[in-house]
Protein backbone atom coordinates (compact mmCIF):
# COMPACT_ATOMS: atom_id res chain seq x y z
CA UNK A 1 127.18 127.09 113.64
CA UNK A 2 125.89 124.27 111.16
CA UNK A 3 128.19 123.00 108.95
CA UNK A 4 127.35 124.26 105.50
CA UNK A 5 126.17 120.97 104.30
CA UNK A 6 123.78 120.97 107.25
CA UNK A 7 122.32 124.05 106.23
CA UNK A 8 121.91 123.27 102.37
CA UNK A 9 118.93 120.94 103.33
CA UNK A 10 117.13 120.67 100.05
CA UNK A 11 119.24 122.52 97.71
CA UNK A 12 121.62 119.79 98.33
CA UNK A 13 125.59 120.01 98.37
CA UNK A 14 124.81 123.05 96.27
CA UNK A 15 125.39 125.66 99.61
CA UNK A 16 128.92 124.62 99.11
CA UNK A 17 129.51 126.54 95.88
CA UNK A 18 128.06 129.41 98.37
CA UNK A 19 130.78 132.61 97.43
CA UNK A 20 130.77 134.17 101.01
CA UNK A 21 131.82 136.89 99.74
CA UNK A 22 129.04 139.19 98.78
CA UNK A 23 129.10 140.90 95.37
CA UNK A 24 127.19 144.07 94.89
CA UNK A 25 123.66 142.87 92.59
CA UNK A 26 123.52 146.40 90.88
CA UNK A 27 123.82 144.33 88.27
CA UNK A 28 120.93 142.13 88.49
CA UNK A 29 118.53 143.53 86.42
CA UNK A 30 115.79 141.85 88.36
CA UNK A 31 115.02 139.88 91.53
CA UNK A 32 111.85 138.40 91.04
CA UNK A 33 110.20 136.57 88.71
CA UNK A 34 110.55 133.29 86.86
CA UNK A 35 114.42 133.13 85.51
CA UNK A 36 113.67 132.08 81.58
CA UNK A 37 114.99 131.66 78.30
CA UNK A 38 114.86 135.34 77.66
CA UNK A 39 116.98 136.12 80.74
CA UNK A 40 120.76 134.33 80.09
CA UNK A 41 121.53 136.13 83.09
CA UNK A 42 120.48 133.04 85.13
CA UNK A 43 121.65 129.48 84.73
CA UNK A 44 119.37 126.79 86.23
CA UNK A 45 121.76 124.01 87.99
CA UNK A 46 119.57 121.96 89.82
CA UNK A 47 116.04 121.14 90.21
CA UNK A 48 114.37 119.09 93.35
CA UNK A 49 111.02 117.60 93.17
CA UNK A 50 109.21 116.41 96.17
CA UNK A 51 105.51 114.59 94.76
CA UNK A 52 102.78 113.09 96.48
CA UNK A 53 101.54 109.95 94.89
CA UNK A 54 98.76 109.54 92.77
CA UNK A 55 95.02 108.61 93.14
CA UNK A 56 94.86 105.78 94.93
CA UNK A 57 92.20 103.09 96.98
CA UNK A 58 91.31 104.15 100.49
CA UNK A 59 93.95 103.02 103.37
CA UNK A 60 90.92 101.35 105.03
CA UNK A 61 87.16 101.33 104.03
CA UNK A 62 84.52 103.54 106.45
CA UNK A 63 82.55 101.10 108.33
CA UNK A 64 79.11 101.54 106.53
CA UNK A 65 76.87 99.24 104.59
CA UNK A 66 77.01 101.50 101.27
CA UNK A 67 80.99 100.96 100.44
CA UNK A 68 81.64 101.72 97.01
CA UNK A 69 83.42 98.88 94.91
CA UNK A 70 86.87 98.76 94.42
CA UNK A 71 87.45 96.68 91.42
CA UNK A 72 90.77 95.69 90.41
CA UNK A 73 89.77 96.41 86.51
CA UNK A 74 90.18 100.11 88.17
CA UNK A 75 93.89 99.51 88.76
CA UNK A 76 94.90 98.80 85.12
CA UNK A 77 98.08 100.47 83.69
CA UNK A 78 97.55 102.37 80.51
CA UNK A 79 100.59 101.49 77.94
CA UNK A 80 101.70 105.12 77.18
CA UNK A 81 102.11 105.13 81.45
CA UNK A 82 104.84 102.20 81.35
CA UNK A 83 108.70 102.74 82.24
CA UNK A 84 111.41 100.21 82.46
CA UNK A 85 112.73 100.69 86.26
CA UNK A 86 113.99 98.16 88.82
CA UNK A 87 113.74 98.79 93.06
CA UNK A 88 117.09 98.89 94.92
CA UNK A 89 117.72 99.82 98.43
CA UNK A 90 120.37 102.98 98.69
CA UNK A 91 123.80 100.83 98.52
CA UNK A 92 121.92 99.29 95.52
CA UNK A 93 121.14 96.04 96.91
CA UNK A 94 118.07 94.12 96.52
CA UNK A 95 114.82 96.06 97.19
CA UNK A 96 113.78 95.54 101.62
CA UNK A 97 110.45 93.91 102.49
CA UNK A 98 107.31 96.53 102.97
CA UNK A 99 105.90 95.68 106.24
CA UNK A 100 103.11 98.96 105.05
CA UNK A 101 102.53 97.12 101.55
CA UNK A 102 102.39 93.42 103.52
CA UNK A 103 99.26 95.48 105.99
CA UNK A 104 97.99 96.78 102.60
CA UNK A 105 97.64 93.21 100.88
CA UNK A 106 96.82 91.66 103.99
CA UNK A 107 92.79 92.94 103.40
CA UNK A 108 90.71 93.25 100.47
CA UNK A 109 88.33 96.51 99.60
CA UNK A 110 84.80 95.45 98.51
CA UNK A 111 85.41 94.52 95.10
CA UNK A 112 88.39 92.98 95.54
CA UNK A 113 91.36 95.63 94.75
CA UNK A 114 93.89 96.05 97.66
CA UNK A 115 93.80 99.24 100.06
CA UNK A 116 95.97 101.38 99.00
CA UNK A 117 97.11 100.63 95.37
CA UNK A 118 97.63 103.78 92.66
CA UNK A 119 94.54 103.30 89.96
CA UNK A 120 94.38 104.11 86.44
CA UNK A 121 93.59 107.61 87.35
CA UNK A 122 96.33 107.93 89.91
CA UNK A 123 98.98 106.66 87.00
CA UNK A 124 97.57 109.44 84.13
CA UNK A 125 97.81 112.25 86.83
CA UNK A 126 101.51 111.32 87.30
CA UNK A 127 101.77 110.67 83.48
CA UNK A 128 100.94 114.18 83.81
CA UNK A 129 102.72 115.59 86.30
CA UNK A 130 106.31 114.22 84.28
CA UNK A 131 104.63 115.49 81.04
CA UNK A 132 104.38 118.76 82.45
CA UNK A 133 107.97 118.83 83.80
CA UNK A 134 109.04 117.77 80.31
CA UNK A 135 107.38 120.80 78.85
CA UNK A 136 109.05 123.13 81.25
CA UNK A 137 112.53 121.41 81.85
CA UNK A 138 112.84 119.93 78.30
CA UNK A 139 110.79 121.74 75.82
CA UNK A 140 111.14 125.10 77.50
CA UNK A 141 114.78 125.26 79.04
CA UNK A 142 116.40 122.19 77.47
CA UNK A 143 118.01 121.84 80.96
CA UNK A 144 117.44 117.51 80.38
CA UNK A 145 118.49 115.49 77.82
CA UNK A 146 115.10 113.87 75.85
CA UNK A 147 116.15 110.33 76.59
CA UNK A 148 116.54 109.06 80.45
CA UNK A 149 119.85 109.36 81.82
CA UNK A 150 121.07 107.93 84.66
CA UNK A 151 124.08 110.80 85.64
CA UNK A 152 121.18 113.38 85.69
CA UNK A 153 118.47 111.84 87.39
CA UNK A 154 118.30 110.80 90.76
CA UNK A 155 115.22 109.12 91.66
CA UNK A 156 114.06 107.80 95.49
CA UNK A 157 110.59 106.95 96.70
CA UNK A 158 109.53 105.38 99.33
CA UNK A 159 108.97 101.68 99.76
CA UNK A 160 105.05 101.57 99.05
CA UNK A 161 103.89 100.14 95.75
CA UNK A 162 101.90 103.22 94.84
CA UNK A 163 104.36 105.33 95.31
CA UNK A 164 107.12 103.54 93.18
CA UNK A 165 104.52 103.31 90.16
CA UNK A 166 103.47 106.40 90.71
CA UNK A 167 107.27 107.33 89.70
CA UNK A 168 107.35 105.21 86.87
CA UNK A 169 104.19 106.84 85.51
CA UNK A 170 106.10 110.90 85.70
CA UNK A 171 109.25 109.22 83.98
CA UNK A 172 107.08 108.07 81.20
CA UNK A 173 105.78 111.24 81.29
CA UNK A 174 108.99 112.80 81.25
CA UNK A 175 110.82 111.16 79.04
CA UNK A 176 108.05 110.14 76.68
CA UNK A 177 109.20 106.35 77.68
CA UNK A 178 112.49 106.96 75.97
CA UNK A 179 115.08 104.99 77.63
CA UNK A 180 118.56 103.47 77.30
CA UNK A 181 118.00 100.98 80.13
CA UNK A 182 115.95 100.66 83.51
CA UNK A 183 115.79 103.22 85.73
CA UNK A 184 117.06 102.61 89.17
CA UNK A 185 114.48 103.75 91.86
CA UNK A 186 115.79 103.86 95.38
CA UNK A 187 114.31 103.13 98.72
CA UNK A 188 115.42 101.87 102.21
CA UNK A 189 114.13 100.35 104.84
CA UNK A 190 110.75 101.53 107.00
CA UNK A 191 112.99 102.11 110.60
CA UNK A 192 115.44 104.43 108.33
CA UNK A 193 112.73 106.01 106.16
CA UNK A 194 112.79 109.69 105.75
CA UNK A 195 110.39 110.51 103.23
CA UNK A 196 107.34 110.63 105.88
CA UNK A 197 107.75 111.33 108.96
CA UNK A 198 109.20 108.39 110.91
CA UNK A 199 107.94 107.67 114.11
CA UNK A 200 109.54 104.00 113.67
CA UNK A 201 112.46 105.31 113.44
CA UNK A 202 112.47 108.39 116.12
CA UNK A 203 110.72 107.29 119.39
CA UNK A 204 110.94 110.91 120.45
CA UNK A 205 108.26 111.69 117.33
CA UNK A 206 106.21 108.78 118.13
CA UNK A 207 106.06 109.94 121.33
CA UNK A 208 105.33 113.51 121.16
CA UNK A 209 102.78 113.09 118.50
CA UNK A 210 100.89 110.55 120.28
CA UNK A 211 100.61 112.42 123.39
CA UNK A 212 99.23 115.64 121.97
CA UNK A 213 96.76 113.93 119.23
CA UNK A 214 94.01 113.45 122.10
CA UNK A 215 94.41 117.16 122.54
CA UNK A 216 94.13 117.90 119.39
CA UNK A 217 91.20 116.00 118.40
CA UNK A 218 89.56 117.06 121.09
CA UNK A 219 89.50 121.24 119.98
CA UNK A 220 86.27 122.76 120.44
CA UNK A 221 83.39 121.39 118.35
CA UNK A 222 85.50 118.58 117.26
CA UNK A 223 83.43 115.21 118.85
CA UNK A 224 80.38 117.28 117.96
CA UNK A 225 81.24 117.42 114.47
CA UNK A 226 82.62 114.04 114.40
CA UNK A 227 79.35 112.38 115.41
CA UNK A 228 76.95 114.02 113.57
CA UNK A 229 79.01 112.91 109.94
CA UNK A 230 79.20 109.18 111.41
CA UNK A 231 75.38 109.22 111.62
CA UNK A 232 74.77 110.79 108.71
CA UNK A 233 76.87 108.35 107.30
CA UNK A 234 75.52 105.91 108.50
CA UNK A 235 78.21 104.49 110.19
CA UNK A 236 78.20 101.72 112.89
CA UNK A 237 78.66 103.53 116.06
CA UNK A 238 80.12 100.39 117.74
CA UNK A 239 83.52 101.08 115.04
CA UNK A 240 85.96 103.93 116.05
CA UNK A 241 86.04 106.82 112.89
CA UNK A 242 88.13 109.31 112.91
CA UNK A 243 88.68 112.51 110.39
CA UNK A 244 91.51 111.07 108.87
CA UNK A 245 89.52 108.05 107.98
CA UNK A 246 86.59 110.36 106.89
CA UNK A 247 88.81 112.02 104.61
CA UNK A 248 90.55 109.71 103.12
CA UNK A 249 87.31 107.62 101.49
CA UNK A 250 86.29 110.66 100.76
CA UNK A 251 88.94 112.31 98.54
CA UNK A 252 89.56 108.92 96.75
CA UNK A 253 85.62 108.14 96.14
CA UNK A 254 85.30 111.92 94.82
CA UNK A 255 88.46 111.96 92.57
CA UNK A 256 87.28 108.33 90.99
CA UNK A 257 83.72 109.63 90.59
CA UNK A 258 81.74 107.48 92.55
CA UNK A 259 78.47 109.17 93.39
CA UNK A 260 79.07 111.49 95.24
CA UNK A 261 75.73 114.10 96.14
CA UNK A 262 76.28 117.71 97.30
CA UNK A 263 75.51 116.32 101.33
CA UNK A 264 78.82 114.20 100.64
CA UNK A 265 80.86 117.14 98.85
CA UNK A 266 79.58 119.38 102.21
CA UNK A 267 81.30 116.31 104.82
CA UNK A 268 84.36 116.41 102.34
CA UNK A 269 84.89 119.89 102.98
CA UNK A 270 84.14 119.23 107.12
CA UNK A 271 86.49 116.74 107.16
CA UNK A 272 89.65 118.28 104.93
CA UNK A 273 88.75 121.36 107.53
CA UNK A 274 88.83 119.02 110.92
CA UNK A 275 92.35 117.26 109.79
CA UNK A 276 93.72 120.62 109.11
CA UNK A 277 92.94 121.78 112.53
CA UNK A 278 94.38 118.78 113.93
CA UNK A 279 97.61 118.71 112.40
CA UNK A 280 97.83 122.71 112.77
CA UNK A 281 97.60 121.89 116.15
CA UNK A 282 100.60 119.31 116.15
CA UNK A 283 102.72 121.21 114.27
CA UNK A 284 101.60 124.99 115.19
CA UNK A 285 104.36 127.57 116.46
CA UNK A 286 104.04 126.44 120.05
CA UNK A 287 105.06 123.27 118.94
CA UNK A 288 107.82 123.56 117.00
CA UNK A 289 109.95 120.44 118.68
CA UNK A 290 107.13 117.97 116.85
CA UNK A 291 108.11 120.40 113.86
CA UNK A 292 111.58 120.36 113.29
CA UNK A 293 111.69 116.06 113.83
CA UNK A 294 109.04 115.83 111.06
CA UNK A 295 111.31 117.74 108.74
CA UNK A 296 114.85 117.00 109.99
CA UNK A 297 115.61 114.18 108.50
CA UNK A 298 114.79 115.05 105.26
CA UNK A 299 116.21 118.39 105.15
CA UNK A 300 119.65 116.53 106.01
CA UNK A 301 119.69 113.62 103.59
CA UNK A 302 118.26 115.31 100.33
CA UNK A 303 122.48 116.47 99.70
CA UNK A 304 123.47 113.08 100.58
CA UNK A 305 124.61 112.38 96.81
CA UNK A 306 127.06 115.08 97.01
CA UNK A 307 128.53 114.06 100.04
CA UNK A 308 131.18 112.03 98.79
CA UNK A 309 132.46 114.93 96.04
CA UNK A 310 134.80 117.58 96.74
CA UNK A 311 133.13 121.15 96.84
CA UNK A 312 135.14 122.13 93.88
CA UNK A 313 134.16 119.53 91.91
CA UNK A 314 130.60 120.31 92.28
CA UNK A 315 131.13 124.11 91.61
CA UNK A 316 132.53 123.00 87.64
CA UNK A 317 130.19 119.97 86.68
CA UNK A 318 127.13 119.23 89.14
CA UNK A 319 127.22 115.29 87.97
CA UNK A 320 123.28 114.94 88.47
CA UNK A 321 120.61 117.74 87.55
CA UNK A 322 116.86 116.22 88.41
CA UNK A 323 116.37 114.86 91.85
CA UNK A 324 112.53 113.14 92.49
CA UNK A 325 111.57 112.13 95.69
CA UNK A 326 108.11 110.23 95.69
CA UNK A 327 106.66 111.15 98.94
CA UNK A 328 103.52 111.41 100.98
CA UNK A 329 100.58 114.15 101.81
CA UNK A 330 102.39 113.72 105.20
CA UNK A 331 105.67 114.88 103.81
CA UNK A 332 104.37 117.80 101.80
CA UNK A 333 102.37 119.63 104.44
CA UNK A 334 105.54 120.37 106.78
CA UNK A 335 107.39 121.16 104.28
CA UNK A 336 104.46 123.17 102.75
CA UNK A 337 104.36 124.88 106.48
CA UNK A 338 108.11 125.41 106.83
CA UNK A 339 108.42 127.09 103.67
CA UNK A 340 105.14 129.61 104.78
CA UNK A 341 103.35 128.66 101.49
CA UNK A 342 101.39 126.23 103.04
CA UNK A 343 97.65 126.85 101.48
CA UNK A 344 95.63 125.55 104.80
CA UNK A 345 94.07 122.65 101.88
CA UNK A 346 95.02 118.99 102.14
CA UNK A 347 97.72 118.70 98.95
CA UNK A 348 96.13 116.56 95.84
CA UNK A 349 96.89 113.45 94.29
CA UNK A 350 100.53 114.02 92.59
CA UNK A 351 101.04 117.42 94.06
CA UNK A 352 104.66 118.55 93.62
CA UNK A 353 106.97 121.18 95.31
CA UNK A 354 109.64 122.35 92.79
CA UNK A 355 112.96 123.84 94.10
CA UNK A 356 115.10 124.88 91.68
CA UNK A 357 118.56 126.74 92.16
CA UNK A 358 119.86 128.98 89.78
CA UNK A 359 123.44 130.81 89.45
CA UNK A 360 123.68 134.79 88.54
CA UNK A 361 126.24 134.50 85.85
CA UNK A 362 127.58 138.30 86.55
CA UNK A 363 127.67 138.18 90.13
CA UNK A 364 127.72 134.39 91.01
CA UNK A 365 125.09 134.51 93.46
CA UNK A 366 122.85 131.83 94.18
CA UNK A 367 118.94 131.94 93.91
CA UNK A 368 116.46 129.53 94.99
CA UNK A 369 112.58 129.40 93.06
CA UNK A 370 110.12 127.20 94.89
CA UNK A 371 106.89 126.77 93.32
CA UNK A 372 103.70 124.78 94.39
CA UNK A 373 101.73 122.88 91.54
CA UNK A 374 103.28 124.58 88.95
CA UNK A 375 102.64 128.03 90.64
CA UNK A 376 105.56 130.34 92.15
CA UNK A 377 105.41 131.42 95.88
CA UNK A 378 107.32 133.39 97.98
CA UNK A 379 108.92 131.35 100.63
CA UNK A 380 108.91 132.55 104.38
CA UNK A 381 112.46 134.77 104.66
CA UNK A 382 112.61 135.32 101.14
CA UNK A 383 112.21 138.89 99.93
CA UNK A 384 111.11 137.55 96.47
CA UNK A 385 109.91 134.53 94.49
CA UNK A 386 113.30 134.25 93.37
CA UNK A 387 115.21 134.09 96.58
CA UNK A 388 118.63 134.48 97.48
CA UNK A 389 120.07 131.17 98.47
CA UNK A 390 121.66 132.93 102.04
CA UNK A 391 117.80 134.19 102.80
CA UNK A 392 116.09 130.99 101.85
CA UNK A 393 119.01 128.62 104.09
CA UNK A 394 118.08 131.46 106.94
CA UNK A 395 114.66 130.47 106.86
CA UNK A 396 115.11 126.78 107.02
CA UNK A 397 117.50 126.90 109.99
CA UNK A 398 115.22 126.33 112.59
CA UNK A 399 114.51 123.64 111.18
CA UNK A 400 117.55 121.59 111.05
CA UNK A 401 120.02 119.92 113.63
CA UNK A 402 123.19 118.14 112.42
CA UNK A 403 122.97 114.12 112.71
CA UNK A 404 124.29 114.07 115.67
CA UNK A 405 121.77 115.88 117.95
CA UNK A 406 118.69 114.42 115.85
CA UNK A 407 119.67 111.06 116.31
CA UNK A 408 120.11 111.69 120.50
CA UNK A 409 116.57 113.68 120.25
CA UNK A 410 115.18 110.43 118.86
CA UNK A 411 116.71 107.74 121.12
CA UNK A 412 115.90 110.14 123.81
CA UNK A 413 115.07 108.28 127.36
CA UNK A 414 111.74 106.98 127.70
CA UNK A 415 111.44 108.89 131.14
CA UNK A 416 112.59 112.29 129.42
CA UNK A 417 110.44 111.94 126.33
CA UNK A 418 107.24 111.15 128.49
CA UNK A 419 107.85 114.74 130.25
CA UNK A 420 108.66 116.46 127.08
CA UNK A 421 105.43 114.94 125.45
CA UNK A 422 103.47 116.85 128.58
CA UNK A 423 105.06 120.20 127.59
């Protein structure tokens, strides 16, 4: 059996205030639904937010003579977007090196701005995203205090450029730039990264994935596809293209409003369709191994900042109430899949999973309410949109192993992991 902190995976140390023994919910007056104002009932304790980045510059340019320009006047920060914050690693020591943000500035886009970097568009949509939390966590619930406070927030992103301004950008929208001092954004090293799935860091993933991506690239109609949006195009043949590539020029030329003609909005929609497929395929039920190392880590370090508190304590003052973690399309989508709410579209610039947990004042139960860009959903397990904490930990199990075993799946022999990846 896991141990309890094992199984609170995103809801955090918050399992451990878990009363095992079950009180009778005649008294809950209702089960589904939105816990608001109106219903007292319900006591929000602690919200999670998980955020892809926002708009951004391609990773890498498709090979074609009619590249839009990437200028860097399209990176600009508006003012109202700007938020003290300095970069630490977890222990709080100086921020590590990006070898990912070293690639990034290592080429230039035509026109100059840097693959990869969050543009002016990118930082309103997070401006955005915090203004809308503000509205609902502020405004609404008054769950936050109005000015930023370091014993409620905990912020981590990874260690990419985009997605630490990206961060700044919700905070201002959050907190309206209203601030007693920097914020403190953590990160950590690439190898021990587990905001995106790590295949630095777990040779078993690296592995796996590799191995089955020919396959799945390779699904019927697939190459047939493929070709025929290279040529139309008009992309040099003698360059390798791939979906992913397709896709990701694409989405950012569309969202920055380059021209882009109905022909293009058609090979969008071909492309977002072919990536799908592939990672379906990775990640589909017969594959659940590649599954549960995508999402392990993650599921066990989001309660790490409770680790070090006594159970009790938690249960009378929960020291922090907002956790952000500034993640990755990458990150969403099996999470997105492991909760069974995953839509089958690629996730948008700064799209956020919400998990909130809330406490039944009569009965002390727990409840967990996951939502999806601002819209509810019933997670996989769950016999409501607000879920029972004991349901929603059930359905997560499969997906979690303690430390331990994850770390000897990982560093698994090269010899064992070859055979596995043939599976």
């Amino acid at each position: 059996m896991m141990s309890i902190w094992i199984r609170a995976g995103l809801v955090g140390a918050s399992v451990s205030c878990l009363h095992k023994k079950r009180v009778a919910l005649a008294e809950v007056k209702r089960d589904t639904g939105r816990p608001g104002m109106e219903d007292q009932d319900y006591e929000l304790k602690l919200v999670q937010v998980v955020f892809r980045h926002g708009a951004r510059t391609p990773l890498k340019p498709i090979p074609h003579n009619e590249q839009v320009e990437w200028t860097p006047t399209l990176l600009e920060a508006p003012e109202h977007t700007q938020f003290k914050y300095r970069v630490t690693d977890l222990e709080g020591g100086p921020q590590p090196p990006s070898p990912f943000e070293e690639r990034y500035r290592s080429n230039k886009l035509k026109g100059g701005a840097f693959p990869g970097q969050l543009t002016t568009i990118g930082m309103q949509q997070m401006f955005s995203l915090g203004a809308r939390l503000r509205s609902l966590y502020m405004e609404e619930r008054r769950f936050l205090s109005p000015v930023f406070n370091p014993s409620e927030v905990y912020v981590r992103s990874t260690n990419i450029v985009r997605n630490v301004e990206s961060t700044r950008c919700l905070l201002a929208g959050l907190f309206q730039q209203k601030q007693d001092g920097p914020v403190t954004i953590v990160t950590t090293e690439a190898d021990d990264e587990i905001l995106y799935p790590n295949y630095q860091g777990c040779k078993e993933l690296k592995v796996l994935t590799s191995g089955r991506m020919p396959i799945a690239s390779s699904q019927p109609g697939m190459t047939d596809v493929l070709k025929k949006l290279n040529q139309d195009l008009n992309i040099d043949s003698t360059k390798q293209v791939d979906f992913f590539l397709l896709l990701d020029n694409l989405l950012a030329e569309q969202v920055h409003g380059f021209p882009f003609s109905i022909q293009y909005e058609s090979h969008l929609q071909q492309s977002e369709q072919r990536v799908i497929d592939i990672v379906s395929y990775l990640m589909g039920p017969n594959n659940r191994y590649v599954y549960l190392l995508f999402l392990n880590a993650f599921l066990l370090a989001a309660c790490s900042p409770y680790l070090p508190k006594t159970f009790a304590h938690f249960c009378i003052s929960i020291s922090r109430k907002l956790f952000l973690y500034a993640a990755h399309d990458v990150t969403l989508i099996p999470l997105l899949m492991a909760f069974g709410v995953f839509d089958q579209k690629w996730p948008l610039y700064a799209a956020d999973i919400t998990l909130e947990l809330y406490q039944h004042q009569p009965s002390k139960e727990w409840f967990t309410r996951l939502s999806y860009n601002g819209k509810e959903q019933v997670v996989r397990g769950c016999s409501s949109v607000l879920c029972p904490l004991d349901q929603f930990l059930n359905a997560l199990s499969e997906f979690v192993l303690s430390p331990e075993d994850y770390r000897t799946l990982c560093c698994r022999p090269e010899e064992e992991t070859a055979d596995k990846a043939k599976d």
